[in-house]
N, C-alpha and C. Protein backbone atom coordinates (compact mmCIF):
# COMPACT_ATOMS: atom_id res chain seq x y z
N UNK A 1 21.11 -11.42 4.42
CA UNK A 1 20.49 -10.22 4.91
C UNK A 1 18.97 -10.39 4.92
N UNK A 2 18.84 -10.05 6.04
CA UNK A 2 16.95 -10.29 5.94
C UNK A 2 16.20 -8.83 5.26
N UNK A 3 14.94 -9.46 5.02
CA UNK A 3 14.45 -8.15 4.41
C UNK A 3 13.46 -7.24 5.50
N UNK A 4 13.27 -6.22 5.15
CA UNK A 4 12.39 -5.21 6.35
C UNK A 4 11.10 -5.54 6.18
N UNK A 5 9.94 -5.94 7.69
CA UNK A 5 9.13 -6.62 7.77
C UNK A 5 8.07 -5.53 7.09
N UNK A 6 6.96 -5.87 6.04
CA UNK A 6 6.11 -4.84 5.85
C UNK A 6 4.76 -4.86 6.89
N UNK A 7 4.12 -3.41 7.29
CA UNK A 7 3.02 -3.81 7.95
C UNK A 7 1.82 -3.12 7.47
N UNK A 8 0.68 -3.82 7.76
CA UNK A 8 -0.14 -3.38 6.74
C UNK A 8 -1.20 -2.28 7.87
N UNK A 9 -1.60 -1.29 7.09
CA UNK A 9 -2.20 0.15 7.54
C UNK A 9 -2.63 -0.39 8.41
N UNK A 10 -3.70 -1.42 8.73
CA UNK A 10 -4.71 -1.15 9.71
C UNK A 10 -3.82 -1.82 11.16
N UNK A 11 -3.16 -2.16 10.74
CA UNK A 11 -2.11 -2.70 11.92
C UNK A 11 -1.40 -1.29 12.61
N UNK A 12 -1.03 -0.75 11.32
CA UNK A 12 -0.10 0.52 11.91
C UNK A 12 -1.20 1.40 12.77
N UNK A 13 -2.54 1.46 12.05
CA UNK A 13 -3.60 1.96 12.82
C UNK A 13 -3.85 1.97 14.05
N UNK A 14 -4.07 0.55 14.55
CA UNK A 14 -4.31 -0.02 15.87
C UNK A 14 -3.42 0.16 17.14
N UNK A 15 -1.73 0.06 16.27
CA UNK A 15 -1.21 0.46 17.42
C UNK A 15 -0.78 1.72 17.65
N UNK A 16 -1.34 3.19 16.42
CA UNK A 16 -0.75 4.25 17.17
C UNK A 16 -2.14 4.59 17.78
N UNK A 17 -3.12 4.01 17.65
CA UNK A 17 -4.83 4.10 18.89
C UNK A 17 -4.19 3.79 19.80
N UNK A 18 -3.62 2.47 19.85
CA UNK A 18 -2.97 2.21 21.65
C UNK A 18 -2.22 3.24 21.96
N UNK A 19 -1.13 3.74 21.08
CA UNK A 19 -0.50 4.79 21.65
C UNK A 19 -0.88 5.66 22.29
N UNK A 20 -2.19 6.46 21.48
CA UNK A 20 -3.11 7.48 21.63
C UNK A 20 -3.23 7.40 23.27
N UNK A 21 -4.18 6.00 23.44
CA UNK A 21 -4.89 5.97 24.56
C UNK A 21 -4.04 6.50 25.65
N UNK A 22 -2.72 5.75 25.94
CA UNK A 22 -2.01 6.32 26.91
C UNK A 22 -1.96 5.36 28.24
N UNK A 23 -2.64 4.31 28.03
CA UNK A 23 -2.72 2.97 28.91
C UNK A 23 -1.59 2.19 28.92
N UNK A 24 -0.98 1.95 27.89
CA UNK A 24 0.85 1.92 28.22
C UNK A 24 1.53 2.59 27.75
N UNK A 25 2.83 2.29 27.94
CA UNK A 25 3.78 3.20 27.48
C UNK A 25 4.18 2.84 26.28
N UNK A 26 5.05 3.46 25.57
CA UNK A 26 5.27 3.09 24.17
C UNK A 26 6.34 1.47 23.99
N UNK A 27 7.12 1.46 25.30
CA UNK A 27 7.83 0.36 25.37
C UNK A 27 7.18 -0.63 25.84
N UNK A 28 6.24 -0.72 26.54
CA UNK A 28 5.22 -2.04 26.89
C UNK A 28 4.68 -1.95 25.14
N UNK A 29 4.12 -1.16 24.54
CA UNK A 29 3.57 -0.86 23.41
C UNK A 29 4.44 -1.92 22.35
N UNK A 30 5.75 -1.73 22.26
CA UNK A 30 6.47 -1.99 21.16
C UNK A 30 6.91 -3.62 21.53
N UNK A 31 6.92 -3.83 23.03
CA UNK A 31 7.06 -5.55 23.01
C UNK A 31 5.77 -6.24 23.27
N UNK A 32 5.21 -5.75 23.08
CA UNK A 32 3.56 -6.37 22.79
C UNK A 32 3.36 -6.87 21.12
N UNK A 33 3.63 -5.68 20.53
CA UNK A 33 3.42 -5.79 19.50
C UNK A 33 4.46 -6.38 18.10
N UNK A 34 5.60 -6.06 19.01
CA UNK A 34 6.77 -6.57 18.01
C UNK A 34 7.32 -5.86 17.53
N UNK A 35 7.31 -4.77 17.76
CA UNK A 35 8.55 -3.18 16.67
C UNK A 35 8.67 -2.60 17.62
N UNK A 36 9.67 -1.46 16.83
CA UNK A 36 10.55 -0.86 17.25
C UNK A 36 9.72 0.21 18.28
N UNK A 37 9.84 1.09 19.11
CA UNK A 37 9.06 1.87 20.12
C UNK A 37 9.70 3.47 18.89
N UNK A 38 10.68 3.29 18.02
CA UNK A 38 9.89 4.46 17.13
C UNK A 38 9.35 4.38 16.01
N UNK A 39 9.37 3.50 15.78
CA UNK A 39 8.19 2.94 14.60
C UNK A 39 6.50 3.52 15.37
N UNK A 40 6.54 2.86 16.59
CA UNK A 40 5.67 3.63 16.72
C UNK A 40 4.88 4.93 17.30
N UNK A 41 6.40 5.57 17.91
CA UNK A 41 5.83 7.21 17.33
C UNK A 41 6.07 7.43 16.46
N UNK A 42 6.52 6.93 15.34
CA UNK A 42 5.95 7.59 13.49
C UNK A 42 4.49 7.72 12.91
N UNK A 43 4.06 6.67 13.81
CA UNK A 43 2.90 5.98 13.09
C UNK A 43 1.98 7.15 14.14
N UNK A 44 2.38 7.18 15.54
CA UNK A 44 0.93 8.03 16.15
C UNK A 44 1.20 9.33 15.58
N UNK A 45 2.54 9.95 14.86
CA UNK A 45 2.91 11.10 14.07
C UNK A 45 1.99 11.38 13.09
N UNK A 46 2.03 9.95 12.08
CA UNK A 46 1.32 10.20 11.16
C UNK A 46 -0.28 10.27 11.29
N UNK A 47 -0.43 9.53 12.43
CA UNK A 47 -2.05 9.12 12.41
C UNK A 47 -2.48 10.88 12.57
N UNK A 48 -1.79 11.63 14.04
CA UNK A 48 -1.99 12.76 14.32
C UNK A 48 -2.45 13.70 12.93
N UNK A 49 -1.37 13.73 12.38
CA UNK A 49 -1.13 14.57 11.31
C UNK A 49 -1.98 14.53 10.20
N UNK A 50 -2.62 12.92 10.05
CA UNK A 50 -4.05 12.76 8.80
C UNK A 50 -5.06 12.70 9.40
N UNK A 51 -5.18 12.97 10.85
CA UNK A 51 -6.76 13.08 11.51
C UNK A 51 -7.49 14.13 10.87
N UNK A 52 -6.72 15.45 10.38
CA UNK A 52 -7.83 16.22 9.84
C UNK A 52 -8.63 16.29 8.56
N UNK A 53 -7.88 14.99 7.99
CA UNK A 53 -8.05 15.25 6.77
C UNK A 53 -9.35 13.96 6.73
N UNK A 54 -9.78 13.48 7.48
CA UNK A 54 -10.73 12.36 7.62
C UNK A 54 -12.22 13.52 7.85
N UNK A 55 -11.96 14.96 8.77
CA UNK A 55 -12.97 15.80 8.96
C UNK A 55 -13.23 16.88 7.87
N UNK A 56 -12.42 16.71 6.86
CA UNK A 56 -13.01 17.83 5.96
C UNK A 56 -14.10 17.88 4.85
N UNK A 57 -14.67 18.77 4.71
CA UNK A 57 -15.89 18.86 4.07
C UNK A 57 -16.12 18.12 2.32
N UNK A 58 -16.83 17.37 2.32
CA UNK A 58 -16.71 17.18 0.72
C UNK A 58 -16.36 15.47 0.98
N UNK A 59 -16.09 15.26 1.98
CA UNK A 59 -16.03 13.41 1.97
C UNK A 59 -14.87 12.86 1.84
N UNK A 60 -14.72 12.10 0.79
CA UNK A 60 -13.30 11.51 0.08
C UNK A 60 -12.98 12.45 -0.79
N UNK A 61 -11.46 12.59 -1.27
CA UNK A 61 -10.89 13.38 -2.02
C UNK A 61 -11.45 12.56 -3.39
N UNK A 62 -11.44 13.37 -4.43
CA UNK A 62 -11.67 12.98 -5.63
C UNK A 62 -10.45 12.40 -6.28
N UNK A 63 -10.93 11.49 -6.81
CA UNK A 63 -9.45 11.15 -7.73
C UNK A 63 -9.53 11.63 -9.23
N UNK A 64 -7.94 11.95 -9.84
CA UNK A 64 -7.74 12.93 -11.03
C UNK A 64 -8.58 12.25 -11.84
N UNK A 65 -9.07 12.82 -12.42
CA UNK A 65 -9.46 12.57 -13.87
C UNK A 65 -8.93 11.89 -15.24
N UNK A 66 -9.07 11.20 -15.89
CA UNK A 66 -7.66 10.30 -16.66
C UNK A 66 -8.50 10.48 -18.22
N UNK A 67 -7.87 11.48 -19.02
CA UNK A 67 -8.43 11.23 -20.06
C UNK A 67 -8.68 10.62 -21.26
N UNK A 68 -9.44 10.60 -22.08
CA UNK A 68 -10.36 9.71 -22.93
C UNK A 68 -9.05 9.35 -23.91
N UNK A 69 -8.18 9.80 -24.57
CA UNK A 69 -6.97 9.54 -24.93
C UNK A 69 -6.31 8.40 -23.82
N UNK A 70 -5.94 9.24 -23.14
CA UNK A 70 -4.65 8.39 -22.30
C UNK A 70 -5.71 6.54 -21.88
N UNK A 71 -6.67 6.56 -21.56
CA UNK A 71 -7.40 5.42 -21.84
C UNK A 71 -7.22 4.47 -23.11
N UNK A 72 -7.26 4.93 -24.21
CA UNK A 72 -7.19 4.23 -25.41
C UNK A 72 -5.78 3.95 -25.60
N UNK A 73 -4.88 4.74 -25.02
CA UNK A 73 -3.28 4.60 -25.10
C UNK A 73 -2.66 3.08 -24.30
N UNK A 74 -3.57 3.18 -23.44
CA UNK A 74 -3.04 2.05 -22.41
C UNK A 74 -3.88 0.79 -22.69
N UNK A 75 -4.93 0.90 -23.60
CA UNK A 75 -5.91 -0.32 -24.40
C UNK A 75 -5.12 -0.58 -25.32
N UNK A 76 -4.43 0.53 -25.89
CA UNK A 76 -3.66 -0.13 -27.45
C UNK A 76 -2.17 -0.99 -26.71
N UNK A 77 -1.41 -1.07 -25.90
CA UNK A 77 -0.67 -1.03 -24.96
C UNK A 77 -0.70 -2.41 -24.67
N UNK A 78 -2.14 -2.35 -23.99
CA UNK A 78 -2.18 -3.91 -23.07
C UNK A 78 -2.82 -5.20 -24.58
N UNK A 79 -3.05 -4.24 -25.42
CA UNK A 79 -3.43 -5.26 -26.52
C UNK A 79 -2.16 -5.87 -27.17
N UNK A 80 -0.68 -4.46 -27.41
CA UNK A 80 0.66 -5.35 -28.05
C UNK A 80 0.87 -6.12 -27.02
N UNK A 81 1.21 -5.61 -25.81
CA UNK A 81 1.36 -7.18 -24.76
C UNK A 81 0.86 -8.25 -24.98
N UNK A 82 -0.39 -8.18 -25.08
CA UNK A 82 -1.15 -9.53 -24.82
C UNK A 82 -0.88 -10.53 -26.49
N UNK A 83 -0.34 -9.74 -27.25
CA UNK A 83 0.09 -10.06 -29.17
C UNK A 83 1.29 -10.66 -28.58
N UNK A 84 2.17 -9.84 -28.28
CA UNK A 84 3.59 -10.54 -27.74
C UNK A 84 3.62 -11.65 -26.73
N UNK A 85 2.69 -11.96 -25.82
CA UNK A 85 2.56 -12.52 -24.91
C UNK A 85 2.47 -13.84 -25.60
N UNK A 86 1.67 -13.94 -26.19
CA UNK A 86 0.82 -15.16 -27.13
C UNK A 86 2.14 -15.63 -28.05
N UNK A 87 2.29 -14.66 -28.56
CA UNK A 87 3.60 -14.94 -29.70
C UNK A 87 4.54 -16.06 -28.92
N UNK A 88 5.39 -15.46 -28.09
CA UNK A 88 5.85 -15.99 -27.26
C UNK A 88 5.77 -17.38 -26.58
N UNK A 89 4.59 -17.20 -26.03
CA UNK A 89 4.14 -18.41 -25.50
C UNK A 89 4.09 -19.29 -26.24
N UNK A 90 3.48 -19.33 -28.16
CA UNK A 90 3.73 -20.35 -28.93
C UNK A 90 4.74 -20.83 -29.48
N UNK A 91 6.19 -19.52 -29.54
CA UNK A 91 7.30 -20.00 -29.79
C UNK A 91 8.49 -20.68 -28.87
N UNK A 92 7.98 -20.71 -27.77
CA UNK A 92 8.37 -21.54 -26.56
C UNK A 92 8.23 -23.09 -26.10
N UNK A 93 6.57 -23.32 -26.76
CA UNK A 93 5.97 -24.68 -26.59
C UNK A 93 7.13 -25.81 -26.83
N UNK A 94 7.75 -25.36 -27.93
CA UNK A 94 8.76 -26.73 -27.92
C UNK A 94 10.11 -27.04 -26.70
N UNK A 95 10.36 -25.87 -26.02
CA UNK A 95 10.71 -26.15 -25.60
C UNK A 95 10.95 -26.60 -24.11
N UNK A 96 9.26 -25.73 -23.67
CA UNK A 96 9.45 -25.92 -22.21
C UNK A 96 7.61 -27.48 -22.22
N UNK A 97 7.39 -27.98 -23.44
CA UNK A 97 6.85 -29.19 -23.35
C UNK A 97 5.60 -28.62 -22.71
N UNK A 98 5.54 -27.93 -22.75
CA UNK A 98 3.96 -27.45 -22.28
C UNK A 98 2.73 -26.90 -23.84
């Protein structure tokens, strides 16, 4: 079974602009580009649908706030990993000869 091809934003970008434009059709559109012709009306769906949010006041959305706790939670965290990690790695040496 093959796996589903991923595509990356600015790709999905470009071709629901072609869509936009209206210079071909969505089926010249989709064997140009290689997908499906509703793949890409999803994509001029979505583009439609987040255009307004590129015009609203205040810029970029803010991102949440992460507090001074939950910081030290995920320091104490990545420090047992990196204890176990090590551990590990030295009780292994014999056998993978590295």
């Amino acid at each position: 079974m093959s796996k589903r091809k991923q595509h990356k934003p600015d790709f999905k970008a470009r071709v629901a602009l072609e869509a936009l434009k209206g210079e071909q059709t969505v089926t010249e559109l989709a064997s140009r580009f290689g997908v499906h012709p509703t793949m890409i009306h999803q994509w001029k769906r979505a583009l439609l649908d987040g255009a307004s949010d590129i015009f609203e006041r205040g810029g970029r959305t803010k991102l949440p706030e992460i507090s001074e706790e939950t910081v030290k939670e995920l320091h104490a965290k990545i420090g047992e990993l990196a204890v176990a990690n090590d551990f590990l790695s030295r009780k292994l040496k014999p056998w993978t000869g590295k």
